[in-house]
N, C-alpha and C. Protein backbone atom coordinates (compact mmCIF):
# COMPACT_ATOMS: atom_id res chain seq x y z
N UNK A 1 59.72 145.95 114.71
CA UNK A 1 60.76 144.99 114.41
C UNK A 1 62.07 145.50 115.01
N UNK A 2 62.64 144.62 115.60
CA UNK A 2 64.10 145.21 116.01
C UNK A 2 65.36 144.57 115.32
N UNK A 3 66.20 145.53 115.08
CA UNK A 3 67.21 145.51 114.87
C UNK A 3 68.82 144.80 115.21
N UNK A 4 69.31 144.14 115.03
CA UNK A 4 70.95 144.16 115.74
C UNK A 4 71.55 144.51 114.96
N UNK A 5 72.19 145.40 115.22
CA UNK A 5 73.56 145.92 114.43
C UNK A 5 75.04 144.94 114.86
N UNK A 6 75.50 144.65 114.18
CA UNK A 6 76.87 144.32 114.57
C UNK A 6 78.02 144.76 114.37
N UNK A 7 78.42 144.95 116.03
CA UNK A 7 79.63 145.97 116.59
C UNK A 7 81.01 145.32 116.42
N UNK A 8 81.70 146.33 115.16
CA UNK A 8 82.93 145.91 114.74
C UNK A 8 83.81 146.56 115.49
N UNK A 9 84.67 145.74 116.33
CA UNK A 9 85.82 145.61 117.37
C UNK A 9 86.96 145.43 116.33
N UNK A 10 87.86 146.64 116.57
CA UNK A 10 89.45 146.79 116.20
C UNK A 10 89.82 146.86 117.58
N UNK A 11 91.21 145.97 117.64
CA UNK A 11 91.82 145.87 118.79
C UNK A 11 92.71 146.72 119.54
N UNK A 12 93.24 147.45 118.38
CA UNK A 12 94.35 148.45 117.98
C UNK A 12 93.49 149.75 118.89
N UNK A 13 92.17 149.77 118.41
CA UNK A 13 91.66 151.53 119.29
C UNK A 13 90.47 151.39 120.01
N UNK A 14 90.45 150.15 120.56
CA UNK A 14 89.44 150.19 121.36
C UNK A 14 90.09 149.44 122.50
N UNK A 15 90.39 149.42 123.94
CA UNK A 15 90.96 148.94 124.86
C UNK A 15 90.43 147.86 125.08
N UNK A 16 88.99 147.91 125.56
CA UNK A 16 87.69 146.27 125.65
C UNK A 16 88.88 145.11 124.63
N UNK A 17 88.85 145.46 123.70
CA UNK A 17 88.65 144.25 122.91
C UNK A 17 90.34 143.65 122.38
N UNK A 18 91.59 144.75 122.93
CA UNK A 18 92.73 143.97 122.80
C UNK A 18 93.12 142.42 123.33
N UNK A 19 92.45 141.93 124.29
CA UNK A 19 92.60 140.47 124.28
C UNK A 19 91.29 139.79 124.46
N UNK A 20 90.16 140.30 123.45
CA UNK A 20 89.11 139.31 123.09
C UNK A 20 89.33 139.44 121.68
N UNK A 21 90.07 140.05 120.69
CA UNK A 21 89.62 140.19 119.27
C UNK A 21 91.53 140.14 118.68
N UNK A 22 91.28 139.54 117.55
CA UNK A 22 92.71 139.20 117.15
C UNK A 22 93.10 139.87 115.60
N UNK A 23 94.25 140.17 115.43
CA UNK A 23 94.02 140.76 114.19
C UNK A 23 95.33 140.23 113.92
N UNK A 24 95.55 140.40 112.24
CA UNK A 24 96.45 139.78 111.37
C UNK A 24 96.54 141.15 110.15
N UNK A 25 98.52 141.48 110.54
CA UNK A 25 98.13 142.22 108.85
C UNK A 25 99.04 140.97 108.52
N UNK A 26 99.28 140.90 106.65
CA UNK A 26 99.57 139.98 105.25
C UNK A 26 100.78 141.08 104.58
N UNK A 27 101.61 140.02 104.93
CA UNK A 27 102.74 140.71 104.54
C UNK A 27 102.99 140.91 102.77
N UNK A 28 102.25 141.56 102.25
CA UNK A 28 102.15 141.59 100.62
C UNK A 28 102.95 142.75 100.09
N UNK A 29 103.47 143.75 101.05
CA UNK A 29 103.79 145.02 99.94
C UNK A 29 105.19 145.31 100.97
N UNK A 30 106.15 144.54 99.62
CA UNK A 30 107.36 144.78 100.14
C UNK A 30 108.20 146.30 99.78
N UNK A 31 107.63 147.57 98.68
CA UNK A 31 108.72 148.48 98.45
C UNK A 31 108.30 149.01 98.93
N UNK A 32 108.92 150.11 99.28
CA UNK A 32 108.59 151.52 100.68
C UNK A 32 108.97 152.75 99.61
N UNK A 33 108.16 153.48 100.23
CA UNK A 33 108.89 155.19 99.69
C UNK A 33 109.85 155.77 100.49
N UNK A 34 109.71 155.41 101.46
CA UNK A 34 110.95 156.03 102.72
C UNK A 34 112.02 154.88 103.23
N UNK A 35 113.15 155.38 103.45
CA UNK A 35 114.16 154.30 103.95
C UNK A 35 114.31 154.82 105.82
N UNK A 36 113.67 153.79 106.53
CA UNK A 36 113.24 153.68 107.74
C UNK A 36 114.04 152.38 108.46
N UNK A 37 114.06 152.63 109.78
CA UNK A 37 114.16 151.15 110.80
C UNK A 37 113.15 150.75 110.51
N UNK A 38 111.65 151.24 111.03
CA UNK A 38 110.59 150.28 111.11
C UNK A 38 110.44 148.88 110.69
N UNK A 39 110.52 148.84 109.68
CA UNK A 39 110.37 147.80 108.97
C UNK A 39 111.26 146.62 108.69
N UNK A 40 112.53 146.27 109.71
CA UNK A 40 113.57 145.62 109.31
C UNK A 40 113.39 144.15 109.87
N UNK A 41 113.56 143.44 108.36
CA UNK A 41 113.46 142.19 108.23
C UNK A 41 114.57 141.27 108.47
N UNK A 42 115.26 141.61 109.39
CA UNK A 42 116.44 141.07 109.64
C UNK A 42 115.80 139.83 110.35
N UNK A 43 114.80 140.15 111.56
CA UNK A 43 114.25 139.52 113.06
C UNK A 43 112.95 139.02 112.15
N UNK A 44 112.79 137.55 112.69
CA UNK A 44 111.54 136.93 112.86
C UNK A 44 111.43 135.77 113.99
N UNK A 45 110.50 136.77 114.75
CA UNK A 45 111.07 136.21 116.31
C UNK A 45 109.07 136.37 116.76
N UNK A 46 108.76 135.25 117.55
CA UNK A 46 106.89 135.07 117.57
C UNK A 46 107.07 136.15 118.14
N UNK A 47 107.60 137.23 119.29
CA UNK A 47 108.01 138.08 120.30
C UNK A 47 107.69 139.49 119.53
N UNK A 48 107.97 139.49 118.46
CA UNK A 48 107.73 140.57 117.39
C UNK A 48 106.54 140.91 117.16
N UNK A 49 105.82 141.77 117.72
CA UNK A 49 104.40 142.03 116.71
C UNK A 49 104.37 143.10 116.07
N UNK A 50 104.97 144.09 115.49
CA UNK A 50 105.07 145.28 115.01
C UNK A 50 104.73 144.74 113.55
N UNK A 51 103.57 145.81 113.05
CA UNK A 51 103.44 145.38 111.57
C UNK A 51 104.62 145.81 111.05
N UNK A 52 104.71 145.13 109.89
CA UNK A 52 106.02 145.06 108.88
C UNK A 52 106.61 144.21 109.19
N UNK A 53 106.70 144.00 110.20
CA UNK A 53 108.03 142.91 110.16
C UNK A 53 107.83 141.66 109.89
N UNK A 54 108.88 140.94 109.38
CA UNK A 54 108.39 139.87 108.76
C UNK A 54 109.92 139.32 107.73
N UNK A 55 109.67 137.99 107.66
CA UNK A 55 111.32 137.52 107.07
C UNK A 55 110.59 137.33 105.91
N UNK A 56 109.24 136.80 105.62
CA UNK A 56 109.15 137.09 103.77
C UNK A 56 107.68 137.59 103.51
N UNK A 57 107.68 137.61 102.16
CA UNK A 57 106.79 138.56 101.66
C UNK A 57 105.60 137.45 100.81
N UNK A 58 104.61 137.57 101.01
CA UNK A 58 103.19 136.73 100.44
C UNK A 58 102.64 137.10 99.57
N UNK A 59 102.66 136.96 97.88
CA UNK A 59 101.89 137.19 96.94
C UNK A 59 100.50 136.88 97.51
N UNK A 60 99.68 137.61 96.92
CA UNK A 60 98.36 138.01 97.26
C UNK A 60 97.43 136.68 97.41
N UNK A 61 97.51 135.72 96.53
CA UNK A 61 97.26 134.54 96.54
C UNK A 61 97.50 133.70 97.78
N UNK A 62 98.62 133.79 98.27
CA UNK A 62 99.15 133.44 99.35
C UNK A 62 98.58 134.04 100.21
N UNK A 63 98.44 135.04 100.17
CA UNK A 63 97.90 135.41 101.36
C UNK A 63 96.54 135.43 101.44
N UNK A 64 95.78 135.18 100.56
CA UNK A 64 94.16 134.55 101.12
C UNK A 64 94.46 133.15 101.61
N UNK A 65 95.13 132.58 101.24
CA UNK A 65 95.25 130.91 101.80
C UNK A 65 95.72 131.20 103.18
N UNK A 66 96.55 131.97 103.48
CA UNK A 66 97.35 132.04 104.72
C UNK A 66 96.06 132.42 105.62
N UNK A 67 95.18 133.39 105.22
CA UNK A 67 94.55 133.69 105.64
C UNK A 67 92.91 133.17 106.19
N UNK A 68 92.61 132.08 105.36
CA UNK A 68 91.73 131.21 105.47
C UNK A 68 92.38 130.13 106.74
N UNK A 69 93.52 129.84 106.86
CA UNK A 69 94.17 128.84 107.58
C UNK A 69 94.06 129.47 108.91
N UNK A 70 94.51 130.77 108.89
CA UNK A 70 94.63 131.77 110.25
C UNK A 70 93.17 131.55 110.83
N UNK A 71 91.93 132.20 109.81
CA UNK A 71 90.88 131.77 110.12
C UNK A 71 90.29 130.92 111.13
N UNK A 72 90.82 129.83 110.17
CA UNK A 72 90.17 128.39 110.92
C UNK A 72 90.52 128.07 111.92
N UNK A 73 91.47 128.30 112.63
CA UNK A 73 92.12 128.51 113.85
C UNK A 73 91.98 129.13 114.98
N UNK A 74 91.73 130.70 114.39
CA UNK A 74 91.02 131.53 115.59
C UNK A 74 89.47 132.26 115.57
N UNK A 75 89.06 131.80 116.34
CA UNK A 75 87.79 131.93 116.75
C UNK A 75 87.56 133.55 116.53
N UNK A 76 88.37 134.08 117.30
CA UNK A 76 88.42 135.68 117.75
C UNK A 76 89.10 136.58 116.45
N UNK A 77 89.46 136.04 115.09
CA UNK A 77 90.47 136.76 113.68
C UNK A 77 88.68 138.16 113.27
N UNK A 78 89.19 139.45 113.69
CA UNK A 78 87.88 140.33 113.47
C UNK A 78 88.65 141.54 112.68
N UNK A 79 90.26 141.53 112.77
CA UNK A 79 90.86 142.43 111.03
C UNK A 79 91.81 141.69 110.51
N UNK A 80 91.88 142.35 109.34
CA UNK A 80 92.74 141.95 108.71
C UNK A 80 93.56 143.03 108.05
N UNK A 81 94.86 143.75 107.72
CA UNK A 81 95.50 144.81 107.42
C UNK A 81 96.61 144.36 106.48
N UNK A 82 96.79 145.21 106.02
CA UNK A 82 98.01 145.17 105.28
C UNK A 82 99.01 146.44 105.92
N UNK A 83 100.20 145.98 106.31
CA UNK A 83 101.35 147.15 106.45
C UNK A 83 102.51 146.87 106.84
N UNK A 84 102.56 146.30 105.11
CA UNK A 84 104.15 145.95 104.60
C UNK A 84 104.14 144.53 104.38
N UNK A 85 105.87 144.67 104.52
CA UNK A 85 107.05 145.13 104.86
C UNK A 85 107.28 146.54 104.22
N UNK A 86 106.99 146.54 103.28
CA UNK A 86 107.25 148.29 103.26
C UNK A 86 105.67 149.27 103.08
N UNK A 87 105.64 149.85 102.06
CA UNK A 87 104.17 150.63 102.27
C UNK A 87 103.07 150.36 101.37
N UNK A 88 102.08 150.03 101.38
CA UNK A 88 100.65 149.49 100.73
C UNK A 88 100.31 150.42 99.72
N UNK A 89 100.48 151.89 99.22
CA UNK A 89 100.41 152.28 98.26
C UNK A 89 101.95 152.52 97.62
N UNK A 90 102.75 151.56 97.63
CA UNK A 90 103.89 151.71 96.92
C UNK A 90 103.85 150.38 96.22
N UNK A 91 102.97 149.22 96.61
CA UNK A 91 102.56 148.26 96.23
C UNK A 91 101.23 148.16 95.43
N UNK A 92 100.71 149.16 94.70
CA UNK A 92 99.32 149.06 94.51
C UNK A 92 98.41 148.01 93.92
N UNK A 93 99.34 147.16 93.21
CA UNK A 93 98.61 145.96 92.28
C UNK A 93 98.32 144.85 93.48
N UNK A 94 99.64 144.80 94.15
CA UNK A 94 99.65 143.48 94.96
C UNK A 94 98.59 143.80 96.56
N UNK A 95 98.65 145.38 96.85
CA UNK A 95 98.00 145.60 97.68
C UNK A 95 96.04 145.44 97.41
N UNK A 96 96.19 146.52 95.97
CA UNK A 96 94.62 145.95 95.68
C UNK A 96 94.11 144.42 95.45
N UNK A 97 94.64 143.94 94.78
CA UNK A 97 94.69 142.35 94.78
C UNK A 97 94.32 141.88 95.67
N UNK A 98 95.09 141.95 97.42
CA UNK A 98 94.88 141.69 98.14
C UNK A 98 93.28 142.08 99.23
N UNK A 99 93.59 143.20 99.12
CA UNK A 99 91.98 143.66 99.27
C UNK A 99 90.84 142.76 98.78
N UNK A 100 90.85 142.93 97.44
CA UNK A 100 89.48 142.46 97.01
C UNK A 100 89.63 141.04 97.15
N UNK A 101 90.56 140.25 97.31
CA UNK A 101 90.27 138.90 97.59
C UNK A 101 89.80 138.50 99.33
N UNK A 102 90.33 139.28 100.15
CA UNK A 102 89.69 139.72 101.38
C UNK A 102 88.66 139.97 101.67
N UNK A 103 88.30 140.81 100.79
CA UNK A 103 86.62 141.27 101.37
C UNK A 103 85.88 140.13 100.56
N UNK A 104 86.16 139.91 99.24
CA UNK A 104 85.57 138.54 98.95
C UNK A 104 84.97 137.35 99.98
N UNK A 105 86.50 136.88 100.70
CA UNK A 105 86.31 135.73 101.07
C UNK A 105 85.63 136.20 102.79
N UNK A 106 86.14 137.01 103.15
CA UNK A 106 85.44 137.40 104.68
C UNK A 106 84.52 138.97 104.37
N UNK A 107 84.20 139.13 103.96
CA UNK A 107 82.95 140.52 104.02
C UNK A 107 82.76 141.06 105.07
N UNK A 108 82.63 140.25 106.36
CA UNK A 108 82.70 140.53 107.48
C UNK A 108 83.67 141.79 108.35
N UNK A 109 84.70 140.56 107.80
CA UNK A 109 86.07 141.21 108.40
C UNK A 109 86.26 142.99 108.66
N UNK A 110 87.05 143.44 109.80
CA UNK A 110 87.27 144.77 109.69
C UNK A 110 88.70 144.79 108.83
N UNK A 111 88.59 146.06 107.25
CA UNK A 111 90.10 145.40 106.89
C UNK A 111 90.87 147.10 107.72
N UNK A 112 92.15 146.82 107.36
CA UNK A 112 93.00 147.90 108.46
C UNK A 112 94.19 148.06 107.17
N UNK A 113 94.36 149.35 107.12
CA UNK A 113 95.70 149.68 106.16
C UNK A 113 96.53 151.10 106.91
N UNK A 114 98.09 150.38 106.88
CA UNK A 114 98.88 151.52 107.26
C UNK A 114 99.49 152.07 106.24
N UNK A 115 99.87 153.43 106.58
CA UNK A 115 100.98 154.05 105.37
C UNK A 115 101.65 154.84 105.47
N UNK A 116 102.54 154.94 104.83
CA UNK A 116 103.55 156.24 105.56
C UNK A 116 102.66 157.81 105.35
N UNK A 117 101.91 157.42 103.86
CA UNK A 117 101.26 159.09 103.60
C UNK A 117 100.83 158.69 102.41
N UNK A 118 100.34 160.43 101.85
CA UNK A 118 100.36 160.18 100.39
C UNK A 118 101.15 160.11 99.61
């Protein structure tokens, strides 16, 4: 009997697949532990892709809907991340929240989390 495995493409570290595979982080975790540029929400400009940035912030709820919509749209949506506006374990309720309604609704999905540290 043979097998297929299916080969999960992040766009971010694999070169192949930066313009066949699309990814989305959910802007859910607005407090930070560090006071940084990175993250400044001044700019929301399409030109912008740096995670964090972002002019508002998506309760977790929101952001499975946002995310079902993104979905339906692109053919090629293979992560999904959280990182930010500020840091994902400084957010832990709204960040876990977000998780498990994620893997819920896409199982599939590769999910992706940034952070400043521990």
């Amino acid at each position: 009997m043979e097998t297929t495995e299916k080969k999960h493409v992040h766009p971010c570290f694999d070169e192949s697949a930066k313009h066949s595979h699309a990814r989305v982080h959910l802007p859910v975790a607005p407090k930070c532990n560090i006071q940084c540029n990175y993250c400044n929400r001044k700019y929301d400009c399409v030109n912008e892709t740096r995670p964090g940035v972002t002019s508002s912030v998506l309760a977790p709820f929101q952001a499975a809907d946002y995310l079902k919509a993104l979905d339906a749209k692109l053919d090629n949506l293979s992560v999904v991340g959280i990182a930010g506006p500020g840091d994902p374990f400084a957010n832990p309720e709204e960040t876990l929240e977000t998780m498990r309604s994620v893997k819920s609704i896409f199982p599939d999905k590769i999910f992706c989390l940034s952070t400043n540290g521990p």
